[in-house]
Protein backbone atom coordinates (compact mmCIF):
# COMPACT_ATOMS: atom_id res chain seq x y z
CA UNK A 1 37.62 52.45 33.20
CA UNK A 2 37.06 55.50 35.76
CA UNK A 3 36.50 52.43 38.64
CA UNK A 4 40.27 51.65 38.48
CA UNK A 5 41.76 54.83 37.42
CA UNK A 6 42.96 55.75 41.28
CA UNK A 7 44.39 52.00 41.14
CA UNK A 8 46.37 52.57 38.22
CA UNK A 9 48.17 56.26 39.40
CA UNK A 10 48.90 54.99 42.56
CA UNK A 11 49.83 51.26 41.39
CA UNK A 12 52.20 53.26 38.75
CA UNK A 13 53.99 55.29 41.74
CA UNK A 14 54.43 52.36 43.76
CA UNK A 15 56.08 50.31 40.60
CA UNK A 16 58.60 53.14 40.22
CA UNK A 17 59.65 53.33 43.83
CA UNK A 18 60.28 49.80 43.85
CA UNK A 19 62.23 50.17 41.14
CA UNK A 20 64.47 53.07 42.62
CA UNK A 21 63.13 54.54 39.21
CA UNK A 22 63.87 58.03 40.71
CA UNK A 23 63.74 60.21 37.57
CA UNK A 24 60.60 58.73 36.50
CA UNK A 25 58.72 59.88 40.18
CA UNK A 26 57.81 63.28 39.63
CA UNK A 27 55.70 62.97 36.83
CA UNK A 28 53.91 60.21 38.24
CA UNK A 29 53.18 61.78 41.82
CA UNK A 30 51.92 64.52 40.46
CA UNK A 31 48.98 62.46 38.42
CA UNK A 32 48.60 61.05 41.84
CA UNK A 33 48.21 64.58 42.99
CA UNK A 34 46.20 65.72 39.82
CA UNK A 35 43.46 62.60 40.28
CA UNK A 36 43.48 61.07 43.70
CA UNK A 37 40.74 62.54 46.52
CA UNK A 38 42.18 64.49 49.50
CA UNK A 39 42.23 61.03 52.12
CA UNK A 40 43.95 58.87 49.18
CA UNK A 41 46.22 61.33 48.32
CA UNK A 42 47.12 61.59 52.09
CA UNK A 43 47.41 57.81 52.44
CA UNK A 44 49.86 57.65 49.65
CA UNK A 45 52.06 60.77 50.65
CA UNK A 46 52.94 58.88 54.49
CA UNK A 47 53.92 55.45 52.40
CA UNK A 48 55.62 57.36 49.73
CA UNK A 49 57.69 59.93 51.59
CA UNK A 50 58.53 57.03 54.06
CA UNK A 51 60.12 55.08 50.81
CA UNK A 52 61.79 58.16 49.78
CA UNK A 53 63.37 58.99 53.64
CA UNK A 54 65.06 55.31 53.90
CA UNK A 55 66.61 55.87 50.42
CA UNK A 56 67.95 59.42 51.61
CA UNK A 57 65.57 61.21 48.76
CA UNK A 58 64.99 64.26 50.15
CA UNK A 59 65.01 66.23 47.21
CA UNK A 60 61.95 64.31 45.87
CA UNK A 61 60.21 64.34 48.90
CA UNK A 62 60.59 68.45 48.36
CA UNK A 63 59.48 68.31 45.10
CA UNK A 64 56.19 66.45 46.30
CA UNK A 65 55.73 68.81 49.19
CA UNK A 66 55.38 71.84 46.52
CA UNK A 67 53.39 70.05 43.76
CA UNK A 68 50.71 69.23 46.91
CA UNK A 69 51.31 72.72 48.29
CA UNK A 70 50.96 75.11 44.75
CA UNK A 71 49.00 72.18 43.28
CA UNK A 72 46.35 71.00 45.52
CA UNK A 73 44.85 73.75 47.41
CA UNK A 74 41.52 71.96 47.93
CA UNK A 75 42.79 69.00 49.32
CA UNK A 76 43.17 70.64 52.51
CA UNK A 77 44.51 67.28 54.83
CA UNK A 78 46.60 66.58 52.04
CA UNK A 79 48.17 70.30 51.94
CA UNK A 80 48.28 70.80 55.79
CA UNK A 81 50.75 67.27 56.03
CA UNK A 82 52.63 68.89 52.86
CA UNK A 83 53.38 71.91 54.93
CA UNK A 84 54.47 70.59 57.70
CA UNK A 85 57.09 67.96 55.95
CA UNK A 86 58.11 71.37 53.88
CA UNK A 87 58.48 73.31 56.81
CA UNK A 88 60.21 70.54 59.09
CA UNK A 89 62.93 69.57 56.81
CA UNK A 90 63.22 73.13 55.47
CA UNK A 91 64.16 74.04 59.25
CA UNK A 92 66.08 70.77 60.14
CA UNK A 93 68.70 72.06 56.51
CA UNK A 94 68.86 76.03 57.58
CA UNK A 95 66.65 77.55 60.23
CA UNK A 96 66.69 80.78 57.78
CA UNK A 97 64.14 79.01 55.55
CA UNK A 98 61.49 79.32 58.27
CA UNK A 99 60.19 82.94 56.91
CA UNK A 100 60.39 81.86 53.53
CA UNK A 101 58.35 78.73 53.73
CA UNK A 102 55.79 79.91 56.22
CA UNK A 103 55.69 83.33 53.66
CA UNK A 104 55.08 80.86 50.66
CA UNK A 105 52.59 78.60 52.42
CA UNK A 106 50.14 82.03 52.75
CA UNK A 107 51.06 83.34 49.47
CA UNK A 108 49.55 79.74 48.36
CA UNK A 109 46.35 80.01 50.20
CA UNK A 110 47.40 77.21 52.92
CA UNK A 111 45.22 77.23 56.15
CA UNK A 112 46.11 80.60 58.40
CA UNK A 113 45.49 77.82 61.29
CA UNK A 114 47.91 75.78 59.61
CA UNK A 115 50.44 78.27 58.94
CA UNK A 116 49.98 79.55 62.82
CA UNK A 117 50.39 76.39 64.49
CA UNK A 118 53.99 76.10 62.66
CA UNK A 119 54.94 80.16 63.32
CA UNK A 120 53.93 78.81 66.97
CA UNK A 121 55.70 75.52 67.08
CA UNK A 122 59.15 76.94 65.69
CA UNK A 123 58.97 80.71 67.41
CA UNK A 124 61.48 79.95 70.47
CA UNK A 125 63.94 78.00 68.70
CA UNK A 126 64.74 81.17 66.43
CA UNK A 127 65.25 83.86 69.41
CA UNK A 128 68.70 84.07 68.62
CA UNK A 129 68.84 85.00 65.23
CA UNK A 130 67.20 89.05 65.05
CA UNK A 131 66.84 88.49 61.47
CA UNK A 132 64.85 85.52 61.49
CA UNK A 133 62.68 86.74 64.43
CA UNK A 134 62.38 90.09 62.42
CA UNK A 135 61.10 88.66 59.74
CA UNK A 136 59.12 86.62 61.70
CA UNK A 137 56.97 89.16 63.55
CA UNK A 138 55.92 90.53 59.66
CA UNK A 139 54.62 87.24 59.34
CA UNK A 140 53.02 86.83 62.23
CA UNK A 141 51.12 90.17 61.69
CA UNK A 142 50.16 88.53 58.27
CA UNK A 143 48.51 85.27 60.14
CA UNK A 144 46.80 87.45 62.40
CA UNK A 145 44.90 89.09 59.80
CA UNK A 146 43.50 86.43 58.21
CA UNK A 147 42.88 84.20 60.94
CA UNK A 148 39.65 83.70 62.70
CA UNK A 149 40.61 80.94 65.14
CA UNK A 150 40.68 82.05 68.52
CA UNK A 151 43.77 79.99 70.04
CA UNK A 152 45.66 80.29 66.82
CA UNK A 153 45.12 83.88 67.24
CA UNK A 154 46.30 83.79 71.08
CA UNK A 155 49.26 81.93 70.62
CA UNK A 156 50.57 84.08 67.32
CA UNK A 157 50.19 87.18 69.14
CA UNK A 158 52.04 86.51 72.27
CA UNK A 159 54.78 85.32 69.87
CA UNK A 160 54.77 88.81 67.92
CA UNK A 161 54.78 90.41 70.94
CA UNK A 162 57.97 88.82 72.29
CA UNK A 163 59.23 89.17 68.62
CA UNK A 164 58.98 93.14 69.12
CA UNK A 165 60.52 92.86 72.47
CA UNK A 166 63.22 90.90 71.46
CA UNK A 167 64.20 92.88 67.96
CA UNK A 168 63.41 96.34 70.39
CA UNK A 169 60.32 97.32 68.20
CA UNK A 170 58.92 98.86 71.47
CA UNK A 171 56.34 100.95 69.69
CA UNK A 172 54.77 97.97 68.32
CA UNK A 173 55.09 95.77 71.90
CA UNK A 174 53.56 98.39 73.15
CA UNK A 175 50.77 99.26 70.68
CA UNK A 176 50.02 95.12 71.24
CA UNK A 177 49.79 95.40 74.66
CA UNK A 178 47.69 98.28 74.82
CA UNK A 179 45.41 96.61 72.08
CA UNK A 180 45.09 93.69 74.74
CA UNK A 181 46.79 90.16 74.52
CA UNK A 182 43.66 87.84 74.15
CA UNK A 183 43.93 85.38 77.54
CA UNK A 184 45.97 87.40 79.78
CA UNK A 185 44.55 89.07 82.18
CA UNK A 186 44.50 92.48 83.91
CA UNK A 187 48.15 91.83 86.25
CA UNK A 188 50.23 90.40 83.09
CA UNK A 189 49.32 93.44 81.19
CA UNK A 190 49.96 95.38 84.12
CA UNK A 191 53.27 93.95 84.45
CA UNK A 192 54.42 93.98 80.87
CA UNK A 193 53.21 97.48 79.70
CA UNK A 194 55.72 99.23 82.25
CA UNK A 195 58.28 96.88 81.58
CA UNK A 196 58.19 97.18 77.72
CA UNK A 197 58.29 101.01 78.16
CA UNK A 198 60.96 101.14 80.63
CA UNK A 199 63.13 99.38 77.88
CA UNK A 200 62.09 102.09 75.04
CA UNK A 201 62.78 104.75 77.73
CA UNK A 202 66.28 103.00 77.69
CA UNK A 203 67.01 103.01 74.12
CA UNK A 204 65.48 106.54 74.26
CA UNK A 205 68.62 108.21 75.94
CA UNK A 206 65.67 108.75 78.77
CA UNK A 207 67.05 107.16 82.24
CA UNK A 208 64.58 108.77 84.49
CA UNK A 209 62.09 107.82 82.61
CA UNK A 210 63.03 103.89 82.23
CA UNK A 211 63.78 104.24 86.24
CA UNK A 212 60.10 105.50 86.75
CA UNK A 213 58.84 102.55 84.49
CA UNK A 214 61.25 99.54 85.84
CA UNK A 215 59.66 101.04 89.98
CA UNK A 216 55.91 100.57 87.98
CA UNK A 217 56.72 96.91 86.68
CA UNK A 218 58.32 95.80 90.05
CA UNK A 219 55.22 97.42 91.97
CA UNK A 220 53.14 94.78 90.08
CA UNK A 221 55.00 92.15 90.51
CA UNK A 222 54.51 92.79 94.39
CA UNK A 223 51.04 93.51 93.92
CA UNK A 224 50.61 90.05 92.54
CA UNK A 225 49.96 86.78 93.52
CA UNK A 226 52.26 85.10 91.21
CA UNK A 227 55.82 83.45 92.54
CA UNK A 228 57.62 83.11 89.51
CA UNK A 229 57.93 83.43 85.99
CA UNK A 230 58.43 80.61 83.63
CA UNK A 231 60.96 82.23 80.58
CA UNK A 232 60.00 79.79 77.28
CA UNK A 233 63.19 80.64 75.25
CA UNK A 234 65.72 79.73 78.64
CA UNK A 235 63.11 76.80 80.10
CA UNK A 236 63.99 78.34 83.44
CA UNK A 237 61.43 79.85 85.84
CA UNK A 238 62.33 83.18 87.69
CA UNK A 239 61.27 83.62 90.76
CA UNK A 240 59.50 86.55 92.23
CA UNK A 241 62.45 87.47 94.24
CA UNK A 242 64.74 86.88 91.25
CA UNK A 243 62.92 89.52 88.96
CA UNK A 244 62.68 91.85 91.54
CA UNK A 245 66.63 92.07 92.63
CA UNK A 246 67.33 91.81 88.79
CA UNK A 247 65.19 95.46 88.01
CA UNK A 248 66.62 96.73 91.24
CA UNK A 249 69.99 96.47 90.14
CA UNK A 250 69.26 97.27 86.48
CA UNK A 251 67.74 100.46 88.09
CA UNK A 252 70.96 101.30 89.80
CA UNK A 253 72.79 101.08 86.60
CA UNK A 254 70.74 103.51 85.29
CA UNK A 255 71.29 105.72 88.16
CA UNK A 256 75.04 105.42 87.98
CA UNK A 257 74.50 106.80 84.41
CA UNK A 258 72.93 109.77 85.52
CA UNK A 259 75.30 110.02 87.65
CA UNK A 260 73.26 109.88 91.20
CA UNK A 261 75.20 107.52 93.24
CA UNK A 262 73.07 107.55 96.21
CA UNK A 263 69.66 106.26 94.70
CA UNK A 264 71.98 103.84 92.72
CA UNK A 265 73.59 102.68 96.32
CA UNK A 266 70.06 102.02 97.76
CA UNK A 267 68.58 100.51 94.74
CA UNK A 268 71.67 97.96 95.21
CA UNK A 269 71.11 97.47 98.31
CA UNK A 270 67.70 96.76 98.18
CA UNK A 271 68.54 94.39 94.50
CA UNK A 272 70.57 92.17 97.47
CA UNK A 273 68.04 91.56 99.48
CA UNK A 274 66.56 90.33 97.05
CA UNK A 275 69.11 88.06 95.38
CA UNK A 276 69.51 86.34 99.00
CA UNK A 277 65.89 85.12 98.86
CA UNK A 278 66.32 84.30 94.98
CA UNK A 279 69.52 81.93 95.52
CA UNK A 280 67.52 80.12 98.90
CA UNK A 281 64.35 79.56 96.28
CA UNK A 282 66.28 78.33 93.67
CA UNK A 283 68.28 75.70 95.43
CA UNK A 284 68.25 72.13 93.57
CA UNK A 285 67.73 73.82 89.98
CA UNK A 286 71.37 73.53 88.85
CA UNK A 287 70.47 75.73 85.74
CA UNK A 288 69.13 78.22 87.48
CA UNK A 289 71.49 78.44 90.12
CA UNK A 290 74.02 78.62 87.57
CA UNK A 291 72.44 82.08 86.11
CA UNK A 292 71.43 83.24 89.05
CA UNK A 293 74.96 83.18 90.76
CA UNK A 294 76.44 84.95 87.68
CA UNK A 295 73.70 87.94 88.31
């Protein structure tokens, strides 16, 4: 009788996880994938994948992320709490999955908004590994063009943009930034174009060049209003001063390369002024104290 049909799948699933009847699961979820609607289907995912977590079945709970995932595509509630299970325990085993599954979840059609929101929730906590943050900035392009939601869209980009700063794709950072970051204004973009091209001036072999572009960021930064920056991958916030004595003294590096060790002397001199404000602002942050007295 069609009226008890959802009844009997899900009654079915329920009589096999009792049962610890493991083998016997994946046919049986997916008829619960194959007949129940999208908020059923949801409804028995939390209850089943909570069974399967106390009895330390993750494999299953795999398994059932991928039937919803390739299976389901227009049960989208359904597929978005697939893909983040998929995604969360994929990361939680090996933090190399992360391309892979968020790759897989577009190749299958999921949500661009859905797929975004994960790139954006797991971005930071892969800055360490070029690889993954390589591959990550591909995908990243990929969820920006087929996205049309505007914070999803935000939030990706500034993410591909550090990507390319961190991995040194300066041509790209810089073809971002000159495309315009969507809710930054005019003084972040004035600050981060000069900055991004000092670097690529750097790797360049170009040191009067990077010089000319590290005097153009600080000369923002004292244009500005702002105090400090907040860095996302670190959780510490730089003060104005801090930045400033930091280029200053990267600058005199540069000019000891050269050699010309009198603009190297000054631009040391001034990067201690600097540092003497920095330490007095950052009194009572015991990380930050901790960096800044190794700078």
């Amino acid at each position: 009788a069609p009226l008890y049909r959802n009844l009997i799948v899900t009654f079915s699933l329920r009589c096999v996880l009792a049962a610890n009847a493991w083998e016997k699961f994946p046919a049986l979820f997916q008829n619960c994938v194959a007949q129940l609607p999208d908020d059923l289907l949801l409804q028995l995912m939390r209850a089943t994948f909570s069974t399967l977590q106390r009895n330390n079945r993750k494999d299953l709970i795999e398994q059932a992320c991928k039937c919803v995932i390739f299976n389901a595509s227009s049960k989208t509630t359904a597929v978005n709490f697939a893909s983040r299970t998929w995604v969360e325990d994929g990361v939680a085993a090996n933090k190399k999955l992360l391309p892979e599954r968020l790759d897989a979840l577009l190749n299958a059609k999921v949500s661009p908004i859905q797929v975004g929101n994960l790139f954006d929730r797991y971005f930071y906590e892969m800055v360490d590994n070029r690889d993954i943050v390589r591959s990550l900035c591909t995908i990243g392009e990929h969820i920006l063009s087929g996205c049309s939601d505007e914070q999803t869209v935000n939030n990706v980009k500034v993410k591909v943009l550090d990507g390319a700063f961190i991995v040194e794709n300066y041509d790209l950072a810089i073809h971002m930034l000159e495309q315009g970051i969507p809710g930054k204004d005019k003084t972040w973009h004035d600050m981060s174009l000069p900055k991004v091209k000092a670097h690529r001036a750097m790797a360049q072999k170009k040191p009067r060049e990077a010089v000319k572009y590290f005097r153009e960021f600080m000369n923002s930064w004292l244009a500005s209003d702002q105090e400090e920056e907040y860095d996302p991958t670190s959780g510490i916030a730089y003060s104005r001063e801090w930045l400033l004595g930091r280029n200053a003294f990267r600058i005199a590096g540069i000019l000891d390369s050269i050699p010309d060790k009198a603009e190297a002397d000054k631009a040391r001199a001034e990067a201690k002024v600097y540092f003497k404000v920095a330490l007095e602002k950052a009194k009572g942050d015991a990380e930050a104290m901790k960096l800044l007295n190794e700078e």
